[in-house]
C-alpha atoms as a PDB file:
ATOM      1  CA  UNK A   1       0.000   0.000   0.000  1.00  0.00           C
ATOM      2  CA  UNK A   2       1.106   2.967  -0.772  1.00  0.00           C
ATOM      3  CA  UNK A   3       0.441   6.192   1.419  1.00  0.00           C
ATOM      4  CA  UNK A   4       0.346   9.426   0.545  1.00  0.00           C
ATOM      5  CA  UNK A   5       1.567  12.019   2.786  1.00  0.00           C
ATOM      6  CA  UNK A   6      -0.063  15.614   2.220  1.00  0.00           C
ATOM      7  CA  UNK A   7       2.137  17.821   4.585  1.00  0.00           C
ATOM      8  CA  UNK A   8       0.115  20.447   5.933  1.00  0.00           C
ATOM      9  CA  UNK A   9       1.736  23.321   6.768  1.00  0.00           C
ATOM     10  CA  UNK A  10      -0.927  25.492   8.819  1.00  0.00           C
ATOM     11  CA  UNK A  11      -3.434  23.962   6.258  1.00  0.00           C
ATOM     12  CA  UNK A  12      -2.869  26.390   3.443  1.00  0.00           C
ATOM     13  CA  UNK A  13      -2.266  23.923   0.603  1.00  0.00           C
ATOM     14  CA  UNK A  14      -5.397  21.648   1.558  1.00  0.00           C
ATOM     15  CA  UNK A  15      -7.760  24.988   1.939  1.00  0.00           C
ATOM     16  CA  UNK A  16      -6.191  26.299  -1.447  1.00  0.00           C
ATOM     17  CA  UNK A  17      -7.234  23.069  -3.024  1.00  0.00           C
ATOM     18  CA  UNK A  18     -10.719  22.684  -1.530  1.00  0.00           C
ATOM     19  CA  UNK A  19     -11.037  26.640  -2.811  1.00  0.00           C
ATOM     20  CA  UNK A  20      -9.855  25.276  -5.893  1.00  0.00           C
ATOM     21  CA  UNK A  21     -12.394  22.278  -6.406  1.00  0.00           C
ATOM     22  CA  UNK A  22     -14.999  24.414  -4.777  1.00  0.00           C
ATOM     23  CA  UNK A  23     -15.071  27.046  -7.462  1.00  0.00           C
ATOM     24  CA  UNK A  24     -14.296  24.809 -10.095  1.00  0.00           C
ATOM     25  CA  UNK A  25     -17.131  22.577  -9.836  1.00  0.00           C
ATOM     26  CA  UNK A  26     -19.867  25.517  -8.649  1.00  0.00           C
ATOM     27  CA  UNK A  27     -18.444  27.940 -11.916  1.00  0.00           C
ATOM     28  CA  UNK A  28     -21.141  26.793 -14.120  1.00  0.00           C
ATOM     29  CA  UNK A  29     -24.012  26.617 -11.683  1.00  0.00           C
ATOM     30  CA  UNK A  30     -25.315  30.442 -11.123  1.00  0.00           C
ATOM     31  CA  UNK A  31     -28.549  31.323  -9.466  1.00  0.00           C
ATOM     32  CA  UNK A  32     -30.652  32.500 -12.173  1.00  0.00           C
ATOM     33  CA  UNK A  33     -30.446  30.192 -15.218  1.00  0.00           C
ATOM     34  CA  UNK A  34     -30.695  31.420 -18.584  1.00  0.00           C
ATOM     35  CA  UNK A  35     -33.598  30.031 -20.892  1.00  0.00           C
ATOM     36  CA  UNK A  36     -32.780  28.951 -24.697  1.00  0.00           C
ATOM     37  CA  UNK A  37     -35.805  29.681 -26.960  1.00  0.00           C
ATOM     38  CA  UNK A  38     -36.288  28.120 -29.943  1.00  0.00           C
ATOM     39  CA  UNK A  39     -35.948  30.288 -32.792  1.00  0.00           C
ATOM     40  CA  UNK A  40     -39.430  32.776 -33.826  1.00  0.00           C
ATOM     41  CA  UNK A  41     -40.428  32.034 -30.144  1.00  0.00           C
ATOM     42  CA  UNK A  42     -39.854  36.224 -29.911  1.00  0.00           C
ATOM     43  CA  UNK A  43     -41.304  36.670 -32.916  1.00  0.00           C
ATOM     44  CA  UNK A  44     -44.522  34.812 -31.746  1.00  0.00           C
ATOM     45  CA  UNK A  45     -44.635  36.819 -29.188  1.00  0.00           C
ATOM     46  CA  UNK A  46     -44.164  39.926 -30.828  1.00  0.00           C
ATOM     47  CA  UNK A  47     -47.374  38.936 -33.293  1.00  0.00           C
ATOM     48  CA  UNK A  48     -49.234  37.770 -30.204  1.00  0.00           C
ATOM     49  CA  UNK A  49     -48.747  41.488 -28.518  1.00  0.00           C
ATOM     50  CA  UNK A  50     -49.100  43.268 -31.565  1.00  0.00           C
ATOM     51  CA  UNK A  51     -52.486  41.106 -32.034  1.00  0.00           C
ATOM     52  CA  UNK A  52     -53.532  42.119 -28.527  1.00  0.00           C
ATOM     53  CA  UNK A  53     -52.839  45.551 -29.033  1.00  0.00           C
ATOM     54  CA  UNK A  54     -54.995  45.855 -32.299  1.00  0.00           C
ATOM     55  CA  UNK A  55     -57.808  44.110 -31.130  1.00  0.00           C
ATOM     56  CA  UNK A  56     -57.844  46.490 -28.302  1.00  0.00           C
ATOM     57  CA  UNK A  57     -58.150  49.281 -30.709  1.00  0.00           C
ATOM     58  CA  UNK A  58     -60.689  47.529 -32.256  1.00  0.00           C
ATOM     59  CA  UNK A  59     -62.687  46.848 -29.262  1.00  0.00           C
ATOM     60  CA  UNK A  60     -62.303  50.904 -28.180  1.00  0.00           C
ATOM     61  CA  UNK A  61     -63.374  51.786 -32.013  1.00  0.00           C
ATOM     62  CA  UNK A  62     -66.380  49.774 -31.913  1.00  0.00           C
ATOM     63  CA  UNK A  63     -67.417  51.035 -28.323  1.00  0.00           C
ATOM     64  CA  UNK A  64     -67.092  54.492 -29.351  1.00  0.00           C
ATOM     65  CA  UNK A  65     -69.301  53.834 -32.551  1.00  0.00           C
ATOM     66  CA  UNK A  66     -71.971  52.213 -30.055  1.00  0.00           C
ATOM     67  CA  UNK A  67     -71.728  55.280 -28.144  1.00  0.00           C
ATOM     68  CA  UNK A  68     -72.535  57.183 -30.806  1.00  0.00           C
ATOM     69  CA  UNK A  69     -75.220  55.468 -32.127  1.00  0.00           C
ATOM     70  CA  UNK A  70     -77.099  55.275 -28.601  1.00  0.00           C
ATOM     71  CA  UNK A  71     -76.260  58.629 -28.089  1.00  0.00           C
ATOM     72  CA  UNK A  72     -77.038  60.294 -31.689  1.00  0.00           C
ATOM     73  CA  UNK A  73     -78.909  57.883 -34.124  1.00  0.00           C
ATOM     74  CA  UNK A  74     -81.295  55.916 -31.790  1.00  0.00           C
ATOM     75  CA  UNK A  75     -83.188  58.913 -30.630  1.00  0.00           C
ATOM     76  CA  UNK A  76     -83.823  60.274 -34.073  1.00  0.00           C
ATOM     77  CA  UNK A  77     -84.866  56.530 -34.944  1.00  0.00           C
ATOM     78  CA  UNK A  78     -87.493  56.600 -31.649  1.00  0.00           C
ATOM     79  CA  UNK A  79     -88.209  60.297 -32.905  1.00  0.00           C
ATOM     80  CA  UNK A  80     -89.390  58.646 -36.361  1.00  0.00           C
ATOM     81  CA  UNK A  81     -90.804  55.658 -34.881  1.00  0.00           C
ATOM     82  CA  UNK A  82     -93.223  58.111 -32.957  1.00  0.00           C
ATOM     83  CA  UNK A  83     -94.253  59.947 -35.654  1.00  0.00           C
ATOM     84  CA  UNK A  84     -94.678  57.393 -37.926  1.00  0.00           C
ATOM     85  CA  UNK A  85     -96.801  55.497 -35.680  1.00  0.00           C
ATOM     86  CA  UNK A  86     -99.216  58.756 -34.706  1.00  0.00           C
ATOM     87  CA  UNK A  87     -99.487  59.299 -38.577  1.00  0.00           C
ATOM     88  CA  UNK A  88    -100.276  55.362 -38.565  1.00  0.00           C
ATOM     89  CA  UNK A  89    -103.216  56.141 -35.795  1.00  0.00           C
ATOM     90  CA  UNK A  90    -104.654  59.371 -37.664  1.00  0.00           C
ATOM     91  CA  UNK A  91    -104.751  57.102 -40.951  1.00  0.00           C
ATOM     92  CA  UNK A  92    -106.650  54.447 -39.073  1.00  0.00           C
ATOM     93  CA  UNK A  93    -109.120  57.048 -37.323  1.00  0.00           C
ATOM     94  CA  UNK A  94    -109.494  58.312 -41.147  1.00  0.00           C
ATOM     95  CA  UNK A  95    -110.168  54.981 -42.340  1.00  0.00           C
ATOM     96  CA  UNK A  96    -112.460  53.657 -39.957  1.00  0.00           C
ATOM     97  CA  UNK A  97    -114.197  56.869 -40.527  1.00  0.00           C
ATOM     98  CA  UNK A  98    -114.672  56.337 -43.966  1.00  0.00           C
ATOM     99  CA  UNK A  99    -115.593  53.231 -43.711  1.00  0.00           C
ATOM    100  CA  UNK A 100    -118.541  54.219 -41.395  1.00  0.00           C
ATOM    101  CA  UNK A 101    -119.275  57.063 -43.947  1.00  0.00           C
ATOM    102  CA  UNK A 102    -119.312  54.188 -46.997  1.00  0.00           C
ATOM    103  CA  UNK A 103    -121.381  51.880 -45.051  1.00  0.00           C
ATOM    104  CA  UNK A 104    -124.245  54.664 -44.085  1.00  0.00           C
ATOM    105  CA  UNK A 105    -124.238  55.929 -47.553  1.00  0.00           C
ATOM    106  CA  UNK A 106    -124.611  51.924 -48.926  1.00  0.00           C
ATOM    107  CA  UNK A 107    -127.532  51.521 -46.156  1.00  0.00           C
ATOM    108  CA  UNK A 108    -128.756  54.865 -47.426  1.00  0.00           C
ATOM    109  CA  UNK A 109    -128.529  53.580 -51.307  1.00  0.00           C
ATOM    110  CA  UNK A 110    -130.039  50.620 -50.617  1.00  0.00           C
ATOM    111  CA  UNK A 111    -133.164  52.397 -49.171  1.00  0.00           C
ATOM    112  CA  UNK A 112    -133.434  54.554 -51.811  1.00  0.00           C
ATOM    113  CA  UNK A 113    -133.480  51.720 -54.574  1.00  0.00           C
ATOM    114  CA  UNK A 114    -135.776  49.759 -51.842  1.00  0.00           C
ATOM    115  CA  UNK A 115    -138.301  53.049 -52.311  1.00  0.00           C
ATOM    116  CA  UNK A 116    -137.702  53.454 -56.101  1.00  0.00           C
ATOM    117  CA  UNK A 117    -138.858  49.617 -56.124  1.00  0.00           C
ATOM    118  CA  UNK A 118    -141.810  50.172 -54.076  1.00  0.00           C
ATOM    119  CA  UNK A 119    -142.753  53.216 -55.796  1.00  0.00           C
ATOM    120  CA  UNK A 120    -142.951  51.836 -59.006  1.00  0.00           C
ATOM    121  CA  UNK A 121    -141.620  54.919 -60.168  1.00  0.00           C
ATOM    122  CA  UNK A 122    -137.901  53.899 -62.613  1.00  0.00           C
ATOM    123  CA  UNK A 123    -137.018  57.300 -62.188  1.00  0.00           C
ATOM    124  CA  UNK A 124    -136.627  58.591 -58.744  1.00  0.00           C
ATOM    125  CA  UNK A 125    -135.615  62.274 -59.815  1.00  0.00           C
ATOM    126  CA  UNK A 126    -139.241  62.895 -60.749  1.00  0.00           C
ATOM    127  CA  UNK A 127    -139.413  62.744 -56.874  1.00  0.00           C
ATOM    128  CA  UNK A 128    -137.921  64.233 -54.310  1.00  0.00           C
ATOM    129  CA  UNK A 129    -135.628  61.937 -53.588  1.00  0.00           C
ATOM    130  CA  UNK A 130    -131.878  61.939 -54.838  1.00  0.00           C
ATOM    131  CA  UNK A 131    -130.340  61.270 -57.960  1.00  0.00           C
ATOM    132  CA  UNK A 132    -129.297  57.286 -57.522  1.00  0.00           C
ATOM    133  CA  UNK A 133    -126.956  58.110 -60.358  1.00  0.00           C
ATOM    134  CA  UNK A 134    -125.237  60.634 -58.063  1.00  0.00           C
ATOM    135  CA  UNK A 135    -125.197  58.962 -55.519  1.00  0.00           C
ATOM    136  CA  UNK A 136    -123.240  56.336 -57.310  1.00  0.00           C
ATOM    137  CA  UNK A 137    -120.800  58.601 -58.517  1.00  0.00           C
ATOM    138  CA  UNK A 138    -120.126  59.579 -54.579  1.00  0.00           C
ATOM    139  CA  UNK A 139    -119.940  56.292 -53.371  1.00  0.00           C
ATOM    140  CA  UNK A 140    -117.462  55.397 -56.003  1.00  0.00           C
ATOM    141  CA  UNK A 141    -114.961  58.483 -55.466  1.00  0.00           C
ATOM    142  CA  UNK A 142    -115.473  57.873 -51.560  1.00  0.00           C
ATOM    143  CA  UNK A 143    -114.549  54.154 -52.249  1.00  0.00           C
ATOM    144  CA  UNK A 144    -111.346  55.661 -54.208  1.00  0.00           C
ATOM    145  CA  UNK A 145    -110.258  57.715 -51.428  1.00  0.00           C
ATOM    146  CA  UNK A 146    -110.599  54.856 -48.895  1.00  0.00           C
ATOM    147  CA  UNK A 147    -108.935  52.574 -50.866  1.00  0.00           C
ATOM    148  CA  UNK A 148    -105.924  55.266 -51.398  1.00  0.00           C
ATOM    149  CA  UNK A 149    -105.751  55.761 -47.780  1.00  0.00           C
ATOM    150  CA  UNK A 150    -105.747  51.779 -47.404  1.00  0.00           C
ATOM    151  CA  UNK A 151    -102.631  52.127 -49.752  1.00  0.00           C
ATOM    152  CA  UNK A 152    -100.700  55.019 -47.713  1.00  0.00           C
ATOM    153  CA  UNK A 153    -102.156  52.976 -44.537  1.00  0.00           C
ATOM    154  CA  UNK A 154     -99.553  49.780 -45.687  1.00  0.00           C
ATOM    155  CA  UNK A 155     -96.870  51.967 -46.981  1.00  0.00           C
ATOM    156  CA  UNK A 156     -96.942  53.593 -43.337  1.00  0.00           C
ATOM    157  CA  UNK A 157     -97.481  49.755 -41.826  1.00  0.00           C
ATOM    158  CA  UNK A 158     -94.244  48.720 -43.926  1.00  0.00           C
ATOM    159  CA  UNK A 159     -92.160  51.415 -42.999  1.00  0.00           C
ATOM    160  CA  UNK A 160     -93.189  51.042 -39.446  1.00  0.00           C
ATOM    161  CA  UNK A 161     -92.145  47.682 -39.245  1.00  0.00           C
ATOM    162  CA  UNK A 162     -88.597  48.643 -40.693  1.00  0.00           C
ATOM    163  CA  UNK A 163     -88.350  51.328 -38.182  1.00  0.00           C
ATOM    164  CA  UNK A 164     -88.895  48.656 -35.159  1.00  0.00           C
ATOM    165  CA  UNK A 165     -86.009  46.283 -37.106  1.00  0.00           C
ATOM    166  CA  UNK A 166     -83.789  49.180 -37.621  1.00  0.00           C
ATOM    167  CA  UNK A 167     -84.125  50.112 -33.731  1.00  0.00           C
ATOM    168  CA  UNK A 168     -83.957  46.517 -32.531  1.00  0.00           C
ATOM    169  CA  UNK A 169     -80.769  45.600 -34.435  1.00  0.00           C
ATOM    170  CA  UNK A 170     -79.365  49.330 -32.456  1.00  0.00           C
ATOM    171  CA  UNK A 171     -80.228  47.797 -29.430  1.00  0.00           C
ATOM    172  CA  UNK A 172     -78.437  44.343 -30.351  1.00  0.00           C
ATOM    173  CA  UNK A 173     -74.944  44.167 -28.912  1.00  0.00           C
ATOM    174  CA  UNK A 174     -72.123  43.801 -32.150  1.00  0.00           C
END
């Protein structure tokens, strides 16, 4: 066997080479350690942040146009919705009004031919009564005029109902 003899003089040589081994095996180790990427990992990144960022902007573009649509376009949209609608109710007053007229005058017709019959008379203007010819003639341009109002009536119904889309796709959230 062979023995080795390390003289230590005031154990300087055995601390120098502990120091030594110490440092040489803890050199590499640090206490942070440093993370390889893959290459385009920070250009990923850089797309992913950049994506962020624009949708932001997007998100504050669109929430301004909202605002201004609630703020600016809906009331003038309720505004015409209103008045659309009241002209809506005056047409149908109008209308059932002239329907009332055309059904009096038709009961009033009908009583008239009913006492032309009876009188055996063919020509009622000999009488007193009135001329069944005129009255024709009025019945017909009142059935004109309630049949134009029927017309404006669904023209106002049609644009009504656009209205009420128009405001309900406002009110829809994007």
């Amino acid at each position: 066997m062979v023995q080795l003899s390390v003289s230590v003089m005031n154990g300087a040589p055995l601390r120098s080479l502990i120091f030594v081994l110490f440092i040489a095996v803890f050199s590499n180790c640090s206490g942070e350690r440093q993370t390889v990427s893959p290459p385009g990992v920070d250009t990923l990144h850089q797309k992913i942040q950049q994506s962020n960022e624009e949708l932001m902007r997007t998100r504050a573009r669109q929430h301004q146009e909202l605002s201004v649509i609630k703020e600016e376009e809906l009331p003038s949209l309720r505004g015409q919705l209103e008045t659309t609608q009241h002209q809506a109710y005056d047409l149908q007053g109008k209308q059932e009004d002239m329907q009332v007229r055309s059904e009096s005058l038709e009961h009033r017709t009908r009583r008239l031919e009913q006492w032309a019959a009876q009188s055996g008379y063919p020509d009622s203007n000999e009488h007193q009564g009135p001329d069944l010819s005129t009255m024709a003639l009025k019945l017909e341009a009142m059935d004109d005029a309630l049949s134009m109002l029927l017309i404006r009536i669904e023209e106002l119904h049609l644009r009504l109902e656009a209205l009420e889309r128009s405001a309900e796709t406002t009110k829809k959230p994007r």
